[in-house]
Each structure stands twice: as C-alpha cells, then as structure tokens.
C-alpha atoms as a PDB file:
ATOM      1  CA  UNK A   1     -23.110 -12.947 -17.451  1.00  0.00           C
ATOM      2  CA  UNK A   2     -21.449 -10.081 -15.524  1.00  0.00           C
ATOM      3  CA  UNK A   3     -22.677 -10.178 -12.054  1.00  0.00           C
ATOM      4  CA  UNK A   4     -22.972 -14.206 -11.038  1.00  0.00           C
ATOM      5  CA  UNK A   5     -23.641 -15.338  -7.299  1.00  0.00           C
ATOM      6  CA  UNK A   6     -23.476 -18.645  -5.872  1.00  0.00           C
ATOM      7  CA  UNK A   7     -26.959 -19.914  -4.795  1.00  0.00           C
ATOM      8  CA  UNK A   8     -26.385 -21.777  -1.298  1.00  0.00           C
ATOM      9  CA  UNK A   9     -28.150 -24.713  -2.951  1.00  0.00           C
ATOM     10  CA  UNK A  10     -25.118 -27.588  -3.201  1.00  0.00           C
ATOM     11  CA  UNK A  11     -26.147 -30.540  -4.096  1.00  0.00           C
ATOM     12  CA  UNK A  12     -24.301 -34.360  -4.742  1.00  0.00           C
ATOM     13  CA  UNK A  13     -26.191 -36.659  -6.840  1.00  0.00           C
ATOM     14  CA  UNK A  14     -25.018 -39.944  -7.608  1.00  0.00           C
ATOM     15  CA  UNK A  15     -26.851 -43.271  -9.348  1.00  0.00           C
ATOM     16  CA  UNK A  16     -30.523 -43.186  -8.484  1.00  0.00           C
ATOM     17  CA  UNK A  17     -30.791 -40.113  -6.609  1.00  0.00           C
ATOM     18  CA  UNK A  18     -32.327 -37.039  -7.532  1.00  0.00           C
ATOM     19  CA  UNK A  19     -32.326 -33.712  -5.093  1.00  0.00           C
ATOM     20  CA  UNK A  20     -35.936 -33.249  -6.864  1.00  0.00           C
ATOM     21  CA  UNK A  21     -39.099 -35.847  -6.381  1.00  0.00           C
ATOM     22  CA  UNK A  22     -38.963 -36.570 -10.366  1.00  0.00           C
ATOM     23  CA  UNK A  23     -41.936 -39.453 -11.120  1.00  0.00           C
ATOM     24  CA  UNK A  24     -40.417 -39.899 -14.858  1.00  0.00           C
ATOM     25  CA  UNK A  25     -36.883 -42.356 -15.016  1.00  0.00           C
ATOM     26  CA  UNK A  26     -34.216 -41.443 -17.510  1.00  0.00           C
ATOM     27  CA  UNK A  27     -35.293 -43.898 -19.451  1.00  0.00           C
ATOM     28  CA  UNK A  28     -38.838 -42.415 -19.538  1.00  0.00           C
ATOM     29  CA  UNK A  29     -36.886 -39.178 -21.026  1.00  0.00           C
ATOM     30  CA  UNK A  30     -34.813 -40.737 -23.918  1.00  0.00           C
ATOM     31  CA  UNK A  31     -32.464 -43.404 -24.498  1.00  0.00           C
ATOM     32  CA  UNK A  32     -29.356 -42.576 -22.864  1.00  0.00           C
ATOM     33  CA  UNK A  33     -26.347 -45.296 -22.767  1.00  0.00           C
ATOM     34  CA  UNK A  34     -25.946 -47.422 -19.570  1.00  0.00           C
ATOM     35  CA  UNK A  35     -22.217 -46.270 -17.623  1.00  0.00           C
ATOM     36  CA  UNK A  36     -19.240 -48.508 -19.523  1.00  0.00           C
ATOM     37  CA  UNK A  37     -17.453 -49.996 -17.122  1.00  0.00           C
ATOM     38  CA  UNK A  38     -15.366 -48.062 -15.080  1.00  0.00           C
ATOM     39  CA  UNK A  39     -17.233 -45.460 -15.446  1.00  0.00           C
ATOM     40  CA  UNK A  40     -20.982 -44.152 -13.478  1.00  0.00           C
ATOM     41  CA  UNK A  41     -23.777 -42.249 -15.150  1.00  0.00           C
ATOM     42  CA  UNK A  42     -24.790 -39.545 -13.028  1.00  0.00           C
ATOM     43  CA  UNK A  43     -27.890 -37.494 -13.633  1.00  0.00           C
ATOM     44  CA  UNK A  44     -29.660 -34.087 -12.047  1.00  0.00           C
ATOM     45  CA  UNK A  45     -32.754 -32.745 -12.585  1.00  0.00           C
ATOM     46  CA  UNK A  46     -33.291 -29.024 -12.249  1.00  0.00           C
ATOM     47  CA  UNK A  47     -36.258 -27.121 -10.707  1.00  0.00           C
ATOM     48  CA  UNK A  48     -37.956 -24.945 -13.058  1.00  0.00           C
ATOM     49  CA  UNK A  49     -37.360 -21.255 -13.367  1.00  0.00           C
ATOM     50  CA  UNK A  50     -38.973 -18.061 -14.552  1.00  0.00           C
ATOM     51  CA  UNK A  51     -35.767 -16.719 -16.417  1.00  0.00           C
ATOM     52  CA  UNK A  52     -33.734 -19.910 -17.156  1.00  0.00           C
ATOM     53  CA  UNK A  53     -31.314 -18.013 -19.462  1.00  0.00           C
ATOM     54  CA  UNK A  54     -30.452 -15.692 -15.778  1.00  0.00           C
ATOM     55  CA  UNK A  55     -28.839 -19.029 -14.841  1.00  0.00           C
ATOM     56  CA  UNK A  56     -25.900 -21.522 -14.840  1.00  0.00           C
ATOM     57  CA  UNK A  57     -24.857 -24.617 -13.552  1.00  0.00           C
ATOM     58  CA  UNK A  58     -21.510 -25.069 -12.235  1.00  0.00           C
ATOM     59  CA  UNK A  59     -20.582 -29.312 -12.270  1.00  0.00           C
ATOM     60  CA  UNK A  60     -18.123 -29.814  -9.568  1.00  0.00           C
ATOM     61  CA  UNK A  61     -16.819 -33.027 -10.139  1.00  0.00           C
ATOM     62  CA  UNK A  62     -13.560 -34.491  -7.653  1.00  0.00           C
ATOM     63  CA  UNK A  63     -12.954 -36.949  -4.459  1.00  0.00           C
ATOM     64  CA  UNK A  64     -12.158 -36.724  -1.015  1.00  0.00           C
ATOM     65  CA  UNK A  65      -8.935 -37.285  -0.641  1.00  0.00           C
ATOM     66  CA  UNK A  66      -6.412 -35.905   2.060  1.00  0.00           C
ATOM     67  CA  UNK A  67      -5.170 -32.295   1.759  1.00  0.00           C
ATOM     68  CA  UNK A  68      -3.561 -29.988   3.840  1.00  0.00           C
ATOM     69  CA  UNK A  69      -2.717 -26.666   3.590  1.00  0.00           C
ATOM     70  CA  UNK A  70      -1.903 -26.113  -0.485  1.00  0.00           C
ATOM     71  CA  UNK A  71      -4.318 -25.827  -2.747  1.00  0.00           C
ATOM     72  CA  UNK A  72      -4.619 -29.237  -4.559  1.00  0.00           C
ATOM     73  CA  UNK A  73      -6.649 -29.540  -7.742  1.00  0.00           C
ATOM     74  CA  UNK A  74      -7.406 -32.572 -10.645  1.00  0.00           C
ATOM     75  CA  UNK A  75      -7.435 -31.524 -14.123  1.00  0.00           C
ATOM     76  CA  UNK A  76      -9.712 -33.079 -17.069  1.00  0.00           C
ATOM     77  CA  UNK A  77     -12.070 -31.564 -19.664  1.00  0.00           C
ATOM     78  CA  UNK A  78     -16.236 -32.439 -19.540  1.00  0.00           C
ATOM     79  CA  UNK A  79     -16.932 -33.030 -23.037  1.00  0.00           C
ATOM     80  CA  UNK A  80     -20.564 -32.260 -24.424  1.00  0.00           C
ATOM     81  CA  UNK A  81     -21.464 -35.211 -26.439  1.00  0.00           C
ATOM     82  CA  UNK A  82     -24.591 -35.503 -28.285  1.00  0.00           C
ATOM     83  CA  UNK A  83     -27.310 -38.427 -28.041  1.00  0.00           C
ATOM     84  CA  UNK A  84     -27.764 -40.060 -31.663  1.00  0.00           C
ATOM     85  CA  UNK A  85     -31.187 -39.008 -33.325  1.00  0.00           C
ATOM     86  CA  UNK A  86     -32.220 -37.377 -29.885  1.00  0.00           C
ATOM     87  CA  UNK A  87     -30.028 -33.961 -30.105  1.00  0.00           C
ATOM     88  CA  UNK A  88     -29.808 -34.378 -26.310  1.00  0.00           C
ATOM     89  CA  UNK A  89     -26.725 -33.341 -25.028  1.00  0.00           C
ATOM     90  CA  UNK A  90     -24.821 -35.751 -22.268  1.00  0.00           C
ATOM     91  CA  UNK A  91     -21.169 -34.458 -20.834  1.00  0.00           C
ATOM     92  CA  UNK A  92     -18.236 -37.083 -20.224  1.00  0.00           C
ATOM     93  CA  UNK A  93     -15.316 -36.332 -18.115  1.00  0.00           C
ATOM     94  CA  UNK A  94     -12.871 -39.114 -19.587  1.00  0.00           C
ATOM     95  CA  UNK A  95      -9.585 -38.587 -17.585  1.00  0.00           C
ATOM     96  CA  UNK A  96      -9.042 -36.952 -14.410  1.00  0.00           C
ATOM     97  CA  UNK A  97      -5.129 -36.088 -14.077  1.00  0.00           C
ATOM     98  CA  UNK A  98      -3.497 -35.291 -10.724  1.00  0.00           C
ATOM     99  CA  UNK A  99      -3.802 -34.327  -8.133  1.00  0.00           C
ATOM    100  CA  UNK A 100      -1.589 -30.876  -8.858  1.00  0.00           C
ATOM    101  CA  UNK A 101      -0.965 -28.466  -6.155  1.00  0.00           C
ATOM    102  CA  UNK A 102       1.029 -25.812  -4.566  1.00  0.00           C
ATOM    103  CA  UNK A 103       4.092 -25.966  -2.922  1.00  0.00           C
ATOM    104  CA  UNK A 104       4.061 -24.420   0.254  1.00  0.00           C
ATOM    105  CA  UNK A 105       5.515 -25.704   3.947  1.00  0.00           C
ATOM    106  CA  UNK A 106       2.891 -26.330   5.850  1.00  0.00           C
ATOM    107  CA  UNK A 107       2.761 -26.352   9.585  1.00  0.00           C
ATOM    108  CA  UNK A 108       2.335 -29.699  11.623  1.00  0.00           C
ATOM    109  CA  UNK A 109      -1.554 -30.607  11.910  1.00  0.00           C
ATOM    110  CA  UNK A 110      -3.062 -29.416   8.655  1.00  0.00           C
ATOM    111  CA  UNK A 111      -3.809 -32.087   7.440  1.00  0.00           C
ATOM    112  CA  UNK A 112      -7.391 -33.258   6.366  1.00  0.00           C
ATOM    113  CA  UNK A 113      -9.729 -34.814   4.195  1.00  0.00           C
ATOM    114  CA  UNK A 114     -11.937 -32.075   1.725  1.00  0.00           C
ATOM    115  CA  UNK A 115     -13.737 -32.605  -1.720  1.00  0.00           C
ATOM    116  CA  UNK A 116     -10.692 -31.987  -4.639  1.00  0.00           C
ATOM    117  CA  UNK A 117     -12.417 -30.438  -7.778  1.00  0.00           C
ATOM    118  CA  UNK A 118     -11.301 -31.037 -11.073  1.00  0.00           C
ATOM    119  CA  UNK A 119     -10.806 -28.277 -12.879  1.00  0.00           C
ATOM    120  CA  UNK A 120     -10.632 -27.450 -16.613  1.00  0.00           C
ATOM    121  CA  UNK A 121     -12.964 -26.477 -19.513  1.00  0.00           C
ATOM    122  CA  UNK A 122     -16.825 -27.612 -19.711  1.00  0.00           C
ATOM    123  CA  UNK A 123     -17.775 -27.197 -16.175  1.00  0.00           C
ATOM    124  CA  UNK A 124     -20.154 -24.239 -16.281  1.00  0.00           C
ATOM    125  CA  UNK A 125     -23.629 -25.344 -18.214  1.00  0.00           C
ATOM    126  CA  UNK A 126     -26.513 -24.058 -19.635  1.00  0.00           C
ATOM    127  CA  UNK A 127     -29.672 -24.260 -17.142  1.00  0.00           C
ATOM    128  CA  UNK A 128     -32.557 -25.927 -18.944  1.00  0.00           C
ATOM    129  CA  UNK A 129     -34.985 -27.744 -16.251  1.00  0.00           C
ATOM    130  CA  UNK A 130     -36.914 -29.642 -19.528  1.00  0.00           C
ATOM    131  CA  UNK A 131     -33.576 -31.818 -20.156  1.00  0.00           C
ATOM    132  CA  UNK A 132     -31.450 -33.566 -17.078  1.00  0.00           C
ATOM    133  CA  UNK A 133     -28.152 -33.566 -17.184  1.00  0.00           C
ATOM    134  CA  UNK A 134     -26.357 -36.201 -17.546  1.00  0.00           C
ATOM    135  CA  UNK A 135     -22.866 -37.211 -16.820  1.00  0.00           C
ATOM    136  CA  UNK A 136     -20.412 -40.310 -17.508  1.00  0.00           C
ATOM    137  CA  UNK A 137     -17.534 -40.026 -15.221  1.00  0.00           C
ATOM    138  CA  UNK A 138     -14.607 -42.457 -13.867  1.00  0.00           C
ATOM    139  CA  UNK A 139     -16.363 -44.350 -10.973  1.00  0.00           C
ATOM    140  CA  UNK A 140     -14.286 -42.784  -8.587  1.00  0.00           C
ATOM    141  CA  UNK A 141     -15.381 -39.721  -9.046  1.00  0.00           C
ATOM    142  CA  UNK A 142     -18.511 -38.006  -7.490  1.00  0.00           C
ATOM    143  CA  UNK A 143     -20.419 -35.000  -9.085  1.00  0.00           C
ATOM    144  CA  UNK A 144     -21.833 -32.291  -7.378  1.00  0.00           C
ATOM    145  CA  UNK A 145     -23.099 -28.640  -8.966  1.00  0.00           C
ATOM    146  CA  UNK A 146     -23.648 -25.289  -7.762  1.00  0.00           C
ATOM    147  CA  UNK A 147     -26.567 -23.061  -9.118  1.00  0.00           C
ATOM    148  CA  UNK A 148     -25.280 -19.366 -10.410  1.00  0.00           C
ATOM    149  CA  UNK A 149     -27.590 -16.720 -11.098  1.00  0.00           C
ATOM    150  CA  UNK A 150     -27.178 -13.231 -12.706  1.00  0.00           C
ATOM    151  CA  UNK A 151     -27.586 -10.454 -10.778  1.00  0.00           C
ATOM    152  CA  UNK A 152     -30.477  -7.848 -11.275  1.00  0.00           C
ATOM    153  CA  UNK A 153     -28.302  -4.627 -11.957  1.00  0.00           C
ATOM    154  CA  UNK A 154     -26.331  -4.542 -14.791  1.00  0.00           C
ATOM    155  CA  UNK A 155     -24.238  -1.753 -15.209  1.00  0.00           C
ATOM    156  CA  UNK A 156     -22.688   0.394 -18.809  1.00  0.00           C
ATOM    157  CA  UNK A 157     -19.303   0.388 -19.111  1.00  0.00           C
ATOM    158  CA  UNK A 158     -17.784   3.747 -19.928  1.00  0.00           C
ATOM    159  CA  UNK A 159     -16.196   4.907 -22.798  1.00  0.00           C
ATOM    160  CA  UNK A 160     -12.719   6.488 -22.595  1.00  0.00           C
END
C-alpha cells in the first residue's frame, strides 16, 4: 500500500469491551485459549467494509508511564500464532523490553504522563471484519489500534 492515512477512529479495547455492539462472545466464534497468567486476552471486532483488502490495522500496544521531552519507546515482536484445527490466527506479544529513548536535555517542566508504544515487527494487520482479533499480552500492557486505509490515486512510477 503506497498512499496510507490514519482514520481518526482510535480505539482501546481491553477484557469485555468491544468499540462495536457484537451479540456473538468469542467463545460463540471458536475456541480460543483463556489469558495464562500474567498475561490478558484482548479482542476487537472490526466493522465491515466494502474493500477490506484497501485496509490495515495498526495494534498499538504500550502503558502510560511518565515521559518528558525524548522520545521513549518499548520494544517486543507480536507473533501470529495459529488456533489448532481452527486456522484462526491469534497474535502474542511475549516480552516488552524497555523503555529505550533518546538522550536529549530537557528543560525543567516537561515532564508528563503519555501512552509509550512498543514498537517492533507484527504490528500492522490484515483487516478482515469476519475474524476478531485477538491478542495475549503481559497484563500490564493495554492495546489500542488505528485503522489505515489506501488512498484512491495511485500513481506510475517513472522509468529512468
């Protein structure tokens, strides 16, 4: 995808909340695993759209903690596992290293609290509104996702 814009929708989803009115439980869907300990199982449901491929979720998963004015960051990978005899895919974000930042001096009164992301591979996903998504991650960390789309205009390269 060349051209991909942020929709404004932003949404957190933990345990037992859904951004969508969804009658059926996860259960209802297919048999995924209960959260191990330590760890919460995190699901979101996804509206249905006319050109699903045009589109891509972005899984911001971090914590609040207190910044100021580098750029702090937590590092892991979101593995896609798949559910046994289902084909289903789930993601698990074992371990979340960090935080890692920049260096700089800031000035007196910067600091604040803001939402750290980890970062890494596995974090931008395939739309599909027929499967949730679901997520095991470290129960101190919360999930939330951004919706991407593709532009309309695509443009040629040129050849030189």
């Amino acid at each position: 995808m060349s051209s991909l814009t942020a929709h404004a929708t932003l949404g957190l989803f933990a345990l037992g909340l859904t951004g969508l009115a969804h009658a059926a439980k996860l259960e209802d869907t297919a048999p995924y695993p209960k959260a191990e300990s330590g760890f919460t199982r995190q699901v979101i449901h996804l509206a249905p759209q006319l050109r699903e491929n045009d589109f891509q979720v972005e899984i911001l998963a971090g914590k609040m903690m207190t910044i100021d004015c580098n750029n702090p960051r937590l590092g892991g990978i979101l593995e896609e596992k798949n559910l046994e005899g289902w084909g289903y895919p789930f993601y698990r974000l074992e371990n979340v290293i960090g935080p890692m930042s920049t260096l700089m001096a800031c000035p007196d009164g910067t600091r604040k609290q803001d939402f750290v992301p980890v970062v890494g591979d596995g974090f931008l996903l395939r739309y599909n509104s027929k499967l949730p998504l679901v997520l095991y991650v470290p129960k101190n960390i919360e999930v939330r996702y951004r919706i991407w789309s593709a532009s309309n205009k695509v443009e040629k390269a040129t050849q030189e």
